[in-house]
Protein backbone atom coordinates (compact mmCIF):
# COMPACT_ATOMS: atom_id res chain seq x y z
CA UNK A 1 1.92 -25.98 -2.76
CA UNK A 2 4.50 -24.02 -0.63
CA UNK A 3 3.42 -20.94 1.61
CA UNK A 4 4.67 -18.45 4.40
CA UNK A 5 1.58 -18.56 6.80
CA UNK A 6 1.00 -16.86 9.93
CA UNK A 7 0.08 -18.83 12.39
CA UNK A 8 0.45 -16.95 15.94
CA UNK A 9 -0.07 -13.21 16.71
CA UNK A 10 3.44 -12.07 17.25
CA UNK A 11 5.91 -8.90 17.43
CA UNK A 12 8.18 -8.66 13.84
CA UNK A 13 11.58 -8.47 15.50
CA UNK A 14 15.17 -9.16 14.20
CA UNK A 15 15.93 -13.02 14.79
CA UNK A 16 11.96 -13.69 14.86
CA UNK A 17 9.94 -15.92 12.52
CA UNK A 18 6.71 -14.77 12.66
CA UNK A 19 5.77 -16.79 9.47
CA UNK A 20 6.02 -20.40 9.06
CA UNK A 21 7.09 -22.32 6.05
CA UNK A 22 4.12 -24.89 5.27
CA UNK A 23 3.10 -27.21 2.57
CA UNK A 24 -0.50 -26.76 1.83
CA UNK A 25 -3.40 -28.00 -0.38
CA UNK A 26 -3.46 -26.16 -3.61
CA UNK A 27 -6.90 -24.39 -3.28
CA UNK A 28 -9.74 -24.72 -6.17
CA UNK A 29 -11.99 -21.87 -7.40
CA UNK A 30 -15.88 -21.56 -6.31
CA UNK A 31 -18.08 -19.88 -8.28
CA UNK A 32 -17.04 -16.05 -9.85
CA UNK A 33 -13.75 -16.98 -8.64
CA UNK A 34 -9.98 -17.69 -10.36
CA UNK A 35 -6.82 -19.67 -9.52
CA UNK A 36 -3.67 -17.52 -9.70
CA UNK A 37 -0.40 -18.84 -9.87
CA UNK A 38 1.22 -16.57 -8.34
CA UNK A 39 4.99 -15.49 -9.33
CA UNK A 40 5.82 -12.44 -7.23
CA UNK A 41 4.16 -10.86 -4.38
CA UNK A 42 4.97 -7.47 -2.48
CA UNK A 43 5.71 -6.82 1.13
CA UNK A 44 3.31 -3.90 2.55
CA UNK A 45 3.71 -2.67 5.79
CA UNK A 46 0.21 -4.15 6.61
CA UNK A 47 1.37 -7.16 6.98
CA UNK A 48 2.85 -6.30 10.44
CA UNK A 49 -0.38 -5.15 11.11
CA UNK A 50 -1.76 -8.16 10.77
CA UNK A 51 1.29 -10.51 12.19
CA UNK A 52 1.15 -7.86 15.40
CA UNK A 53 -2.11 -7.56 15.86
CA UNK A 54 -3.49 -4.08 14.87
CA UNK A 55 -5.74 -5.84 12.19
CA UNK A 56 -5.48 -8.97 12.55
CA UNK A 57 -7.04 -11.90 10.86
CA UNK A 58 -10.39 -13.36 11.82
CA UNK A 59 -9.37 -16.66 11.84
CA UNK A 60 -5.49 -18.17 11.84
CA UNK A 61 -3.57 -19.64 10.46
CA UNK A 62 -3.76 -17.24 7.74
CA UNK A 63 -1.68 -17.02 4.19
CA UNK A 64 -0.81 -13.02 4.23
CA UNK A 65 -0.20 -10.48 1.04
CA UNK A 66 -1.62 -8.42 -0.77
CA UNK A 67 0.59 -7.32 -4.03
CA UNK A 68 -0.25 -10.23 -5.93
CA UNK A 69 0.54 -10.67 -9.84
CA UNK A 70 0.31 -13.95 -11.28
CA UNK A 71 -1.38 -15.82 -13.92
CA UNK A 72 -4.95 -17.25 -14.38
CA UNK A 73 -4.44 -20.97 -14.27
CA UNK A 74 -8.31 -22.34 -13.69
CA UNK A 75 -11.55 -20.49 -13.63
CA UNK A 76 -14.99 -20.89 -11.36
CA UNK A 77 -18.12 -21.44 -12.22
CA UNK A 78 -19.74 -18.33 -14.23
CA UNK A 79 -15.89 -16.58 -15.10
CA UNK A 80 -15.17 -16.76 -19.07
CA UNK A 81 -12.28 -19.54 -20.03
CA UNK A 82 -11.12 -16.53 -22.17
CA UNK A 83 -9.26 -15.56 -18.83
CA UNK A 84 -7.44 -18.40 -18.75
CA UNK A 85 -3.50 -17.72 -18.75
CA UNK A 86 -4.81 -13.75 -18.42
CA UNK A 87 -1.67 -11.98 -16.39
CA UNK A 88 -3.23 -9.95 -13.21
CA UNK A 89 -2.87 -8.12 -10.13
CA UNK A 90 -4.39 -8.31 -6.89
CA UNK A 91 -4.91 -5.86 -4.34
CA UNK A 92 -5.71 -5.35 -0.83
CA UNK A 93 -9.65 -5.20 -1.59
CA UNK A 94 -10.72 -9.24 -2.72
CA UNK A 95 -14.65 -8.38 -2.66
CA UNK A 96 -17.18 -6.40 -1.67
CA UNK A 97 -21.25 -7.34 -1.76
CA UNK A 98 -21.68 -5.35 -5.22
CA UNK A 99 -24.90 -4.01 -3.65
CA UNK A 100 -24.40 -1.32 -1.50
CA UNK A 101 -24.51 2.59 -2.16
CA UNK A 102 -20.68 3.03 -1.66
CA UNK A 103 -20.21 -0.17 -4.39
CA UNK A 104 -22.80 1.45 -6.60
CA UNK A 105 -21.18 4.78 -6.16
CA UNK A 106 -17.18 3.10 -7.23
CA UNK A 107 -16.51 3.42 -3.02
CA UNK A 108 -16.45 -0.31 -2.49
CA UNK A 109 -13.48 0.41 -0.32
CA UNK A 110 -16.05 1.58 2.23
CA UNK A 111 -18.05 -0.75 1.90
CA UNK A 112 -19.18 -2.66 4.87
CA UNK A 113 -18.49 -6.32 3.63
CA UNK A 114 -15.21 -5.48 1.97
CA UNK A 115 -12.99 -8.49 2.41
CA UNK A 116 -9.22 -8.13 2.71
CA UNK A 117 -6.52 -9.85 0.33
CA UNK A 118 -4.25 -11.63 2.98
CA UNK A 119 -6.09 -10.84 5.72
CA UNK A 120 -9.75 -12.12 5.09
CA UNK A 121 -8.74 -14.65 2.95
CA UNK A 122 -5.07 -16.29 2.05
CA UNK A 123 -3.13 -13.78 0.02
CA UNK A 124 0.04 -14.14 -2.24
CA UNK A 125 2.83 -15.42 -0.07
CA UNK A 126 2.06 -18.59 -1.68
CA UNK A 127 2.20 -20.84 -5.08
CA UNK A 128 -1.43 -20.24 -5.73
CA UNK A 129 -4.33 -18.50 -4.25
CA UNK A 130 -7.90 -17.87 -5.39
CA UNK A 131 -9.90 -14.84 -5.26
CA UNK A 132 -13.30 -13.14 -7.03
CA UNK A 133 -12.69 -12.83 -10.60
CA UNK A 134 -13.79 -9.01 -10.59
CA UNK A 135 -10.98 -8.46 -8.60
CA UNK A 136 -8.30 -9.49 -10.57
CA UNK A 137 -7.02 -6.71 -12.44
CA UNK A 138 -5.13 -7.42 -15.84
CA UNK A 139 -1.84 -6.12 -15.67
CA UNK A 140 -0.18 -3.47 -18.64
CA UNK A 141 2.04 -5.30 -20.78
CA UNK A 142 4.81 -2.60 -20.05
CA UNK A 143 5.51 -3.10 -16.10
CA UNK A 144 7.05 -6.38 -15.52
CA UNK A 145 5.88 -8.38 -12.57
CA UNK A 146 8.01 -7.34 -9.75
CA UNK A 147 7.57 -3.68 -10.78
CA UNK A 148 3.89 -4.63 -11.14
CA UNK A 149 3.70 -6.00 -7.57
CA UNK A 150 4.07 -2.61 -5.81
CA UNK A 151 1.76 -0.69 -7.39
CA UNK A 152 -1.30 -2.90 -6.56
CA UNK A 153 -1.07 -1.50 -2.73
CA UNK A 154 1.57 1.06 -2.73
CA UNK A 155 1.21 2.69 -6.11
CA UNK A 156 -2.86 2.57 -6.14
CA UNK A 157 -3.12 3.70 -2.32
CA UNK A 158 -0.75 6.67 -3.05
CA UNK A 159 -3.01 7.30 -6.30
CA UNK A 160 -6.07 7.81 -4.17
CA UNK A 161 -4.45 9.94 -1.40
CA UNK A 162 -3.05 12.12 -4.15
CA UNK A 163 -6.65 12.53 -5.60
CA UNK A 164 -8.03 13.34 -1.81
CA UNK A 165 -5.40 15.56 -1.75
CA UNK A 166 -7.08 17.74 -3.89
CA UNK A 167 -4.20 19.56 -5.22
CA UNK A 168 -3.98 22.75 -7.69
CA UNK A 169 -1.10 23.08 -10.06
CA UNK A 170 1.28 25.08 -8.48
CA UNK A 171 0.28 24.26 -4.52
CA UNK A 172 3.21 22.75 -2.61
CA UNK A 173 3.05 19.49 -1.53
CA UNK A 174 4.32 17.38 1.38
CA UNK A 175 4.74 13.62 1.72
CA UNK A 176 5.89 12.64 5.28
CA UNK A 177 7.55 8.95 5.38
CA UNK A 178 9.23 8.22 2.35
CA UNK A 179 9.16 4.62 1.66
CA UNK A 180 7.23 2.14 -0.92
CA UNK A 181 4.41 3.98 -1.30
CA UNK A 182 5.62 7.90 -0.95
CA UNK A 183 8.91 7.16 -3.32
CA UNK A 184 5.86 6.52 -6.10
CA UNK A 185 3.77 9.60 -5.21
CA UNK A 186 6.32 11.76 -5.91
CA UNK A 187 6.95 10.36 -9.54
CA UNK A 188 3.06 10.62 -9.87
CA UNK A 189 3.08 13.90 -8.45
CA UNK A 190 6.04 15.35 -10.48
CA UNK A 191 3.54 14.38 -13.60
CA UNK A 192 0.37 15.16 -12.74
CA UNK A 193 1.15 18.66 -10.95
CA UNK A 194 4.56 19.93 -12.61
CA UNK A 195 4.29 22.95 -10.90
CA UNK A 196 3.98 22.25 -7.45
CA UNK A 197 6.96 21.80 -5.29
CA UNK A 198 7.19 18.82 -3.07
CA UNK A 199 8.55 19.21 0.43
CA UNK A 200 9.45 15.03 2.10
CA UNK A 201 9.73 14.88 5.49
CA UNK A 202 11.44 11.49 6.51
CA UNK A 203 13.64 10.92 9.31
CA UNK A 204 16.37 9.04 7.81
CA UNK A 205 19.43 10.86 5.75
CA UNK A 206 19.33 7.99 2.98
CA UNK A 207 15.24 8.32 2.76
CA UNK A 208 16.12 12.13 2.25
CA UNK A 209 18.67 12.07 0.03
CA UNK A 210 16.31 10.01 -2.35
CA UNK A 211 13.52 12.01 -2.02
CA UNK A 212 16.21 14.50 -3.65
CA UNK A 213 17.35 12.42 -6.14
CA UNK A 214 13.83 11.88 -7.70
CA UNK A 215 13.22 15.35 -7.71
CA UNK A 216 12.17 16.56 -4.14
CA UNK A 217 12.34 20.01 -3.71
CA UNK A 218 13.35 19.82 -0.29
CA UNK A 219 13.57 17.00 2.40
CA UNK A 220 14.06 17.17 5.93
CA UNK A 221 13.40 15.47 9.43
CA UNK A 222 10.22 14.04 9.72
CA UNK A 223 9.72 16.98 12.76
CA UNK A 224 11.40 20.00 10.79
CA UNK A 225 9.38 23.03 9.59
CA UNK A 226 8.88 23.37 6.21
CA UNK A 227 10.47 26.29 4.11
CA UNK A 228 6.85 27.65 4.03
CA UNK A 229 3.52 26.08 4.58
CA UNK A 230 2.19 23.45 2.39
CA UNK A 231 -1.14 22.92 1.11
CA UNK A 232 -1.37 19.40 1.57
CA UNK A 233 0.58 16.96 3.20
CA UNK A 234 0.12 12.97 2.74
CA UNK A 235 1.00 11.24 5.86
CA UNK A 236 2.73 7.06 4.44
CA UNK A 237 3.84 6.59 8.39
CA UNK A 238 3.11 4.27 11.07
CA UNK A 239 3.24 6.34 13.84
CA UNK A 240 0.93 9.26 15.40
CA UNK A 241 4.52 11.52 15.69
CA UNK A 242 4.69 12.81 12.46
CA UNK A 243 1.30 13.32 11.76
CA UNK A 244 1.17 15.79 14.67
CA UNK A 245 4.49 17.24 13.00
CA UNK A 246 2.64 17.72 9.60
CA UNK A 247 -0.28 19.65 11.13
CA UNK A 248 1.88 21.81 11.96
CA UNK A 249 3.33 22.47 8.49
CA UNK A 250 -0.26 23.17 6.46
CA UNK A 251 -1.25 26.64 5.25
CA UNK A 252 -4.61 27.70 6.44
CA UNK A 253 -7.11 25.29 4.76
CA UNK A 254 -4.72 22.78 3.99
CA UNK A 255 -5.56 19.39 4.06
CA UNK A 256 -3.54 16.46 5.64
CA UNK A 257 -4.18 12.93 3.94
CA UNK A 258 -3.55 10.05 6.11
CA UNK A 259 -2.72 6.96 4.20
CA UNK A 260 -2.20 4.11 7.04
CA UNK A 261 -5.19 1.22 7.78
CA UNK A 262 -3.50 1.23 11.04
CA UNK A 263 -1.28 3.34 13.64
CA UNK A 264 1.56 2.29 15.88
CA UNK A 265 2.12 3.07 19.56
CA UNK A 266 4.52 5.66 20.03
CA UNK A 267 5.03 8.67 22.29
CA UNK A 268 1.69 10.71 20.76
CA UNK A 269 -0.18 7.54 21.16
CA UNK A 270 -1.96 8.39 24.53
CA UNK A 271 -1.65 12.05 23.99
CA UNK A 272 -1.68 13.61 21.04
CA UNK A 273 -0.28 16.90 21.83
CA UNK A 274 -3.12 19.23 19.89
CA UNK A 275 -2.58 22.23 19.84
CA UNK A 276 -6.16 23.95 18.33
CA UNK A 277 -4.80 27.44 16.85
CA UNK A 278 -1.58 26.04 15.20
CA UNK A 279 -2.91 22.34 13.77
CA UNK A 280 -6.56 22.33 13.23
CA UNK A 281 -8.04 26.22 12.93
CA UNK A 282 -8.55 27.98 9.75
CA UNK A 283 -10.67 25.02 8.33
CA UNK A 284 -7.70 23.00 7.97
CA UNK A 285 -8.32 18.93 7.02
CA UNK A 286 -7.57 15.75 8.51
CA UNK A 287 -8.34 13.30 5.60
CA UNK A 288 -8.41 9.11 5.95
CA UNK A 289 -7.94 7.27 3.46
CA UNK A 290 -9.99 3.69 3.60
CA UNK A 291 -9.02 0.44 1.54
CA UNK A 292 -8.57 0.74 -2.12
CA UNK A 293 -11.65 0.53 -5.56
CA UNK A 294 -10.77 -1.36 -8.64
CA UNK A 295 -10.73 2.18 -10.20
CA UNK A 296 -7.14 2.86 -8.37
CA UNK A 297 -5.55 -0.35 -9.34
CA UNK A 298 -6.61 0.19 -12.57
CA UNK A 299 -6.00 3.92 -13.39
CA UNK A 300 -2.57 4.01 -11.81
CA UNK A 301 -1.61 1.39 -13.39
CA UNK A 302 -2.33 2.78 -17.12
CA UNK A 303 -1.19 6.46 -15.94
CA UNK A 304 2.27 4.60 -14.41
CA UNK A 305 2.81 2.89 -18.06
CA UNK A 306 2.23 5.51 -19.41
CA UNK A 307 4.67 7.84 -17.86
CA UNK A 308 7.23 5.26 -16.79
CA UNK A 309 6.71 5.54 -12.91
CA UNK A 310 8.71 2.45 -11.77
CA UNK A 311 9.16 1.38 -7.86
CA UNK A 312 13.08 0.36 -6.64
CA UNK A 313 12.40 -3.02 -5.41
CA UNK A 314 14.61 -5.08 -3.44
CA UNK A 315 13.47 -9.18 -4.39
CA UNK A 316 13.68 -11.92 -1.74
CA UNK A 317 13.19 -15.85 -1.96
CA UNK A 318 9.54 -16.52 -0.38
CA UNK A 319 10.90 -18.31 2.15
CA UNK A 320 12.75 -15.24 3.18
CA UNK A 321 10.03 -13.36 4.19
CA UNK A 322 10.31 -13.16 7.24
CA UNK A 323 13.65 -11.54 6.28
CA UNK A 324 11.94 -8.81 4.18
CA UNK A 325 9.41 -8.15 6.59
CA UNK A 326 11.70 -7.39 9.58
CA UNK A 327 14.02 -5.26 7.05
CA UNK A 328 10.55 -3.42 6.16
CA UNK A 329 10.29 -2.88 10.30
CA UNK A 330 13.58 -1.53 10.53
CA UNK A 331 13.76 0.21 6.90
CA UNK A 332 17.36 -1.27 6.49
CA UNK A 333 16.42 -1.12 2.78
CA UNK A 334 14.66 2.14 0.52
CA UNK A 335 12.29 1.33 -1.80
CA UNK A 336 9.64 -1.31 -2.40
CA UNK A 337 10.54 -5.20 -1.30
CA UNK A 338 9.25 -8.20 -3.41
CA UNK A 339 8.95 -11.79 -3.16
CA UNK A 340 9.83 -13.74 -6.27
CA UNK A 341 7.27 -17.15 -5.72
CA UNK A 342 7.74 -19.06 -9.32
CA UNK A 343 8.86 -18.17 -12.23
């Protein structure tokens, strides 16, 4: 089978290759597990993570992604042959142990031996890839695959921070970045809490102007001041910069949602520029958000069926990736990017 594996820690640059076009074994599955034939996989921002080293994988080379849909082509030891041909999704959560409190509690995204799609073990830029059966979510017949493909990471991780947000009908809302995953919250948002303005911070003029166009309130620079004070902000950056910038922006008690596994050096990196009084008194929040359940994938999903939330993808070859990864960098491109594997 053909795959786009990284092979060498390395900065995502224009001109670089950071992934290397490899022929490799078709992998079998073990026991609880299923072969996926994959036909499209998304691009997350993660992935640089991993390529650059701010979670990296334990071992290399290493097969990255995590927006997997695809169909079930063989099944392990102990998984029904009802499954077979089942069209699924993957996410960025493989496995956890299934023991635990947080797994017994639906937190499995905390728990302590969660393994990683793409990162743990080889993800979706590939012909085929296995993974734990529970894991692979069965995909509504409505969303085709490459609108499908966002949602699994994007759409399910913007989900959860919208349910941490723990928004009232009628509060304001802010979303600061405004790119694969914040583009969805704000359709989800619009449904869920038609009442409540949202306010988009993003600090390009095209990234604005569609916040607007799928019915932003307001958008601005990712360092203006909000018409008035929001009650919760979720932070879809890579950088410390504007999450210093949205503190600033919450009504007392509001509650900032950061929705990042990792955070890029920039110039708040070494100093964060707190300021007590204005960003942190009156009980205000700073909220993480950590991984993704099963629940996410599952209830976005059915909720973005059912109300037609659909991502704007731009589709590449997967041999391109390394083309859709350094337009992700640079954000030459709005919207969600996709790489069509088989057909």
């Amino acid at each position: 089978m053909h795959a786009m594996q990284l092979e060498h820690i390395a900065p995502v640059t224009p001109g670089a290759s950071p992934l290397a076009w490899r022929e490799r074994e078709p992998p079998m599955p073990d026991v609880g597990q299923v072969l996926i034939d994959v036909s499209v996989c998304g691009v997350c921002h993660t992935e640089l993570d991993e390529i650059e080293g701010r979670t990296p994988p334990p071992t290399l080379p290493m097969i990255p992604g995590h927006q997997v849909v695809g169909r079930i082509s063989a099944v392990g030891e102990g998984v029904p042959t009802s499954r077979l041909g089942e069209r699924v999704g993957i996410g960025w959560i493989a496995s956890a142990c299934g023991e635990c409190g947080f797994c017994h509690s639906d937190r499995e995204n905390l728990c302590p031996d969660f393994i990683a799609t793409g990162r743990d073990i080889n993800g979706g830029y590939a012909e085929r890839m296995v993974v734990d059966a529970r894991y692979a979510c069965p995909l509504p017949a409505s969303l085709d695959d490459a609108q499908a493909a966002p949602m699994l990471c994007a759409g399910a991780i913007g989900y959860r921070s919208l349910n941490l947000a723990r928004l009232e009908d009628g509060e304001p809302l802010g979303l600061t970045g405004f790119g694969g995953s914040a583009h969805l919250v704000l359709q989800l948002a619009r449904y869920i809490y038609p009442a409540s303005p949202v306010h988009v911070f993003a600090r390009s003029p095209d990234e604005q102007r569609f916040a607007l166009d799928l019915g932003a309130q307001w958008a601005g620079d990712t360092r203006a001041l909000s018409p008035h004070p929001l009650a919760a902000i979720i932070d879809t950056t890579p950088a410390w910069t504007p999450v210093v910038a949205a503190l600033a922006n919450l009504a007392p008690g509001g509650r900032l949602v950061v929705n990042a596994i990792r955070k890029e050096d920039d110039d708040q990196s070494a100093l964060l520029g707190l300021d007590y009084p204005r960003h942190l008194w009156l009980e205000k929040t700073l909220q993480s958000v950590a991984n993704v359940t099963r629940r996410d994938i599952v209830e976005f999903l059915a909720l973005a069926a059912e109300i037609g939330v659909r991502p704007e993808v731009r589709s590449f070859a997967l041999r391109d990736a390394n083309q859709a990864l350094i337009e992700l960098k640079t954000r030459a491109v709005r919207g969600a990017k996709v790489l069509h594997v088989s057909a």
